[in-house]
Protein backbone atom coordinates (compact mmCIF):
# COMPACT_ATOMS: atom_id res chain seq x y z
CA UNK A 1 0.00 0.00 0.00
CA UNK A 2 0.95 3.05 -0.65
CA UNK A 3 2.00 6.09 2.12
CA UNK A 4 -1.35 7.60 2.75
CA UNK A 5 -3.97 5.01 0.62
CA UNK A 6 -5.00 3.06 3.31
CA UNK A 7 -8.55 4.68 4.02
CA UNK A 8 -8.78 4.92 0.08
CA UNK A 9 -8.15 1.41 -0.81
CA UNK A 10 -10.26 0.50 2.77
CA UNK A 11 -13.10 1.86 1.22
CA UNK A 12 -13.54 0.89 -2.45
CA UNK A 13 -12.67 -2.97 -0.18
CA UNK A 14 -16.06 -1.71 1.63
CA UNK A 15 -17.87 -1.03 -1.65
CA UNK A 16 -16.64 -3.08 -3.80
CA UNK A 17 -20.25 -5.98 -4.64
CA UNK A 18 -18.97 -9.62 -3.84
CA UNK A 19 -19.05 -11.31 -7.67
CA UNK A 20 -21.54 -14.36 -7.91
CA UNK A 21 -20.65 -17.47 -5.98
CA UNK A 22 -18.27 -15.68 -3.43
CA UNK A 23 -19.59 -16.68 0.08
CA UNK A 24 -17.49 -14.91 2.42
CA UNK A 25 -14.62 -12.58 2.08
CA UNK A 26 -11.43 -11.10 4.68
CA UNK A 27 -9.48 -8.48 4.70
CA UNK A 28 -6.56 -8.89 7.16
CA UNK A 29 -3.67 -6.18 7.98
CA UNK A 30 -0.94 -8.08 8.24
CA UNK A 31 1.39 -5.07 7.84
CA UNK A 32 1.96 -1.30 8.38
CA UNK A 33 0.70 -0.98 5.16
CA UNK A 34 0.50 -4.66 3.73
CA UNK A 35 -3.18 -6.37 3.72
CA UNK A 36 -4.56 -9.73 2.75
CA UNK A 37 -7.25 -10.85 1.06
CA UNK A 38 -9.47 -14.08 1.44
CA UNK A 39 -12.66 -15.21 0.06
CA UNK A 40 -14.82 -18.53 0.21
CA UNK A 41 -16.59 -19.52 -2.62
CA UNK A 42 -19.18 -21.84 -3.89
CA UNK A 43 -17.15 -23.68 -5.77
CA UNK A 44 -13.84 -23.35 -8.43
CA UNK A 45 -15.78 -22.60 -11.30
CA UNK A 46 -17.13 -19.57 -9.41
CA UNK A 47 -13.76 -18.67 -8.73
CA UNK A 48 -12.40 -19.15 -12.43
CA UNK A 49 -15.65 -17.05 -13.91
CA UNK A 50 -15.27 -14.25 -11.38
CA UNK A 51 -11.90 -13.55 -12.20
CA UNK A 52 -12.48 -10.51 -14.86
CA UNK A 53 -14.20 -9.04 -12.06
CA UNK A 54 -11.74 -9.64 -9.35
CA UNK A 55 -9.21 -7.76 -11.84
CA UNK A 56 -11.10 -4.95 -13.22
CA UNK A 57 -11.55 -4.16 -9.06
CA UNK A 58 -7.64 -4.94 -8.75
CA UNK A 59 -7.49 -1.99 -11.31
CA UNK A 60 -9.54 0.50 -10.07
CA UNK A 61 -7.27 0.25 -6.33
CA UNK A 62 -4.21 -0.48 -8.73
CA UNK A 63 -2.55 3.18 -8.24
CA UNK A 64 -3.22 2.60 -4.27
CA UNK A 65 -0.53 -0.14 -4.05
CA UNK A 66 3.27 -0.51 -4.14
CA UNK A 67 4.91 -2.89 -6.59
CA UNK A 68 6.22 -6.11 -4.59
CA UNK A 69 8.76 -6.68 -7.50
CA UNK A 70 8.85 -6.57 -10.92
CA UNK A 71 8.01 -10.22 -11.62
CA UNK A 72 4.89 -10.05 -9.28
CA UNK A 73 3.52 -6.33 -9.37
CA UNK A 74 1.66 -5.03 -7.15
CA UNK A 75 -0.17 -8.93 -5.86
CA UNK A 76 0.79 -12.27 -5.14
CA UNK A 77 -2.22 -14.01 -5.91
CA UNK A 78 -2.72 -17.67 -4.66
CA UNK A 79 -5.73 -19.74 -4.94
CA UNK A 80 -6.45 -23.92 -3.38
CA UNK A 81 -9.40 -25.89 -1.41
CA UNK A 82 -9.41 -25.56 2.34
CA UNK A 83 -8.11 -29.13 4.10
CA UNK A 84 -8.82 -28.06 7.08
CA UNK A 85 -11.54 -25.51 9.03
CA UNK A 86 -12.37 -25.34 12.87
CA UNK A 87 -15.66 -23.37 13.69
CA UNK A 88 -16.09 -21.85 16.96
């Protein structure tokens, strides 16, 4: 994140409408200014056909966020199937 973008990028996060087949979705700080994002979804396929719309919001906040490097830009996406969940 950027000096300064945090209550920027915070909000369009806040207003940003959850794409079809995304169940729940996290944003933790796990940084001064570094924050991760994680979503539950439906199913893969749900996943794979909101992608176009996970990256036109990545680039509306893209001028919010500091490059990582120059191989990754500004994310390190990941994506896999939980193994393992505790609830309460």
């Amino acid at each position: 994140m950027k000096q300064g973008c945090d209550k920027q990028y915070l909000g369009a996060v806040e207003a940003w409408v959850s794409p079809k087949g995304m169940r729940e979705r996290y944003l933790a700080r796990t940084g001064e200014r570094a924050y991760c994002f994680v979503a539950l979804w439906d199913s893969q396929e749900s996943l794979v056909a909101a992608r176009p719309l996970m990256i036109e919001h990545l680039n509306s906040v893209r001028d919010l966020l500091e490059e990582l490097s120059p191989e990754l830009g500004v994310t390190d996406p990941v994506s896999g199937l939980v193994v393992h969940t505790v609830k309460g």
